[in-house]
N, C-alpha and C. Protein backbone atom coordinates (compact mmCIF):
# COMPACT_ATOMS: atom_id res chain seq x y z
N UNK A 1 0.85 -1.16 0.00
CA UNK A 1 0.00 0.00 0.00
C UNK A 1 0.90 1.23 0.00
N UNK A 2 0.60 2.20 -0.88
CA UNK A 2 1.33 3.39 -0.93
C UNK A 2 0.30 4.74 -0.75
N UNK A 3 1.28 5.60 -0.44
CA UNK A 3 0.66 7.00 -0.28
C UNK A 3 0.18 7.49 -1.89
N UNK A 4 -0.70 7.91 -2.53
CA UNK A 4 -1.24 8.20 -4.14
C UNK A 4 -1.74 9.82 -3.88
N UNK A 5 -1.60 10.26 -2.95
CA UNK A 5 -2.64 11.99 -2.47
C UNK A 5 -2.15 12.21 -1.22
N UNK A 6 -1.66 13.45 -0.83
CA UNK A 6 -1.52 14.25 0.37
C UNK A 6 -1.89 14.99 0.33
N UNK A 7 -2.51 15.85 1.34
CA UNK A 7 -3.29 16.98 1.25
C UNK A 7 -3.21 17.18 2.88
N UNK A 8 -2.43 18.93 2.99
CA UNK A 8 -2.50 19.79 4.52
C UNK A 8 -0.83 19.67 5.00
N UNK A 9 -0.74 19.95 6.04
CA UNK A 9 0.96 20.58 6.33
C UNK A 9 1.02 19.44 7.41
N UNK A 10 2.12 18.79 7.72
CA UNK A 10 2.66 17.94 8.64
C UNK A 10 3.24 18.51 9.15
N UNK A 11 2.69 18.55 10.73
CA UNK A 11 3.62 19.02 12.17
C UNK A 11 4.46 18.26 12.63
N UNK A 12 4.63 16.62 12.63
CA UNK A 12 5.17 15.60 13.51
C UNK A 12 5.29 14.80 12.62
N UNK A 13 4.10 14.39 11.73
CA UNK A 13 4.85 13.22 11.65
C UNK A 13 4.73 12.73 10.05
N UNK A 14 5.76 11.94 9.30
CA UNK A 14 6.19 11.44 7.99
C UNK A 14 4.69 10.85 7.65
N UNK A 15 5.29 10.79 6.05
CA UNK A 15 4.07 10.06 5.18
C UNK A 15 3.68 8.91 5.82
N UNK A 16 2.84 8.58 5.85
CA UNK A 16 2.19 7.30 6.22
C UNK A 16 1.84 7.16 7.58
N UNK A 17 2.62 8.32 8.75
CA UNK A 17 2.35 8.08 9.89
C UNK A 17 0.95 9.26 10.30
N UNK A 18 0.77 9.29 11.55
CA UNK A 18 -0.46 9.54 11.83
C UNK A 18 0.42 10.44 13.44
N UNK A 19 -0.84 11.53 13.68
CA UNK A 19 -1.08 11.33 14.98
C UNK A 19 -2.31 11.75 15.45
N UNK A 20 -3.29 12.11 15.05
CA UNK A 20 -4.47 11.98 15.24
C UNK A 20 -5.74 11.97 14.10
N UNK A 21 -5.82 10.26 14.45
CA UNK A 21 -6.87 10.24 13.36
C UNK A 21 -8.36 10.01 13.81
N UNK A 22 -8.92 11.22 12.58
CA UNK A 22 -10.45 11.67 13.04
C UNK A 22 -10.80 10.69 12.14
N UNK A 23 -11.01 10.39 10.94
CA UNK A 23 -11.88 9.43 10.44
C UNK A 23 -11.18 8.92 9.23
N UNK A 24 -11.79 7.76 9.07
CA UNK A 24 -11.30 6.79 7.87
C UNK A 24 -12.39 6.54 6.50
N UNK A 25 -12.05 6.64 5.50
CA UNK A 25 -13.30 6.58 4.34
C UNK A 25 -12.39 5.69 3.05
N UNK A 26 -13.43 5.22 2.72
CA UNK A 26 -13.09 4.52 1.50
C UNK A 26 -13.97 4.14 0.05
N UNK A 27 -13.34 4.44 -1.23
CA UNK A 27 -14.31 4.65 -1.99
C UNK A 27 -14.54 3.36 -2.87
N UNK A 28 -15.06 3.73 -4.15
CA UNK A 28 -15.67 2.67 -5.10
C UNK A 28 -14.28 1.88 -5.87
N UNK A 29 -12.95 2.52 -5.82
CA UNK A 29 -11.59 2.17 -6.66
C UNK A 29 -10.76 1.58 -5.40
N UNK A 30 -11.15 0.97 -4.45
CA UNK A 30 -10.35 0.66 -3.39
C UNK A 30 -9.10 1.78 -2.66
N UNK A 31 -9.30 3.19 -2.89
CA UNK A 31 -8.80 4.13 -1.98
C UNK A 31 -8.85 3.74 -0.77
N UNK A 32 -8.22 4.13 0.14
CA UNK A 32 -8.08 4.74 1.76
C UNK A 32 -8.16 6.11 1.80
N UNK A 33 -8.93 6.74 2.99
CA UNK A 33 -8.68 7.97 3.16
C UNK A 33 -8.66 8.26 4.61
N UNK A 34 -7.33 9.11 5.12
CA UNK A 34 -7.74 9.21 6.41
C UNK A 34 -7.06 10.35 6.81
N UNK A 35 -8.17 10.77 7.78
CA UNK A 35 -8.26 11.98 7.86
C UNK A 35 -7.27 12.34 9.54
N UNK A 36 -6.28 13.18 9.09
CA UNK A 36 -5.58 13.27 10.75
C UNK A 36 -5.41 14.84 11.12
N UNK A 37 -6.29 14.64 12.19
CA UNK A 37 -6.59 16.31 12.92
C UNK A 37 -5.51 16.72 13.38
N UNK A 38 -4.31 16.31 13.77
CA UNK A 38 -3.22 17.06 14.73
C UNK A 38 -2.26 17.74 13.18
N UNK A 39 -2.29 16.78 12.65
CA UNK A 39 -0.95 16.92 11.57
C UNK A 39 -1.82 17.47 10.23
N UNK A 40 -2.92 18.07 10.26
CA UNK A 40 -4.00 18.86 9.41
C UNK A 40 -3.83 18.47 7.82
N UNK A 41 -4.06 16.92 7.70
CA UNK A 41 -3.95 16.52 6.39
C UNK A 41 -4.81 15.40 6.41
N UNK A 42 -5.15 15.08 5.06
CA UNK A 42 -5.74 14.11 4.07
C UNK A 42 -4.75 13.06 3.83
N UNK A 43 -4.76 11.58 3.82
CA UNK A 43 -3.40 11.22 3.22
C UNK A 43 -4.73 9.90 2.72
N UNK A 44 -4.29 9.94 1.13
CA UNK A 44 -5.22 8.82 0.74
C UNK A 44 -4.09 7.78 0.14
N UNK A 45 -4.76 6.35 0.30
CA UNK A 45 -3.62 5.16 0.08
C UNK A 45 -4.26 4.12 -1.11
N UNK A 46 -3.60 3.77 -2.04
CA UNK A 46 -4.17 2.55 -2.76
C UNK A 46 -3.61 1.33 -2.34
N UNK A 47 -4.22 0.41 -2.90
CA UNK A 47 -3.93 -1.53 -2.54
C UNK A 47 -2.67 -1.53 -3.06
């Protein structure tokens, strides 16, 4: 699984990491999307 979309500014922490995640969504093309409130970004993932 890789990072395919970033979206918002990282305070702490690298691609793929997290530190506060508000919600998770996923669409009809097998995306990930998840949404992290501390580090104010979008980071969507494919298979």
């Amino acid at each position: 699984m890789e990072i395919t979309l970033q979206h918002g500014e990282t305070k702490e922490s690298a691609e793929g990491q997290f530190d506060a995640v508000h919600s998770i969504a996923t669409d009809n093309q097998d995306r990930i999307y998840v949404a992290d409130r501390n580090n104010d970004r979008i980071q969507v993932f494919d298979s």
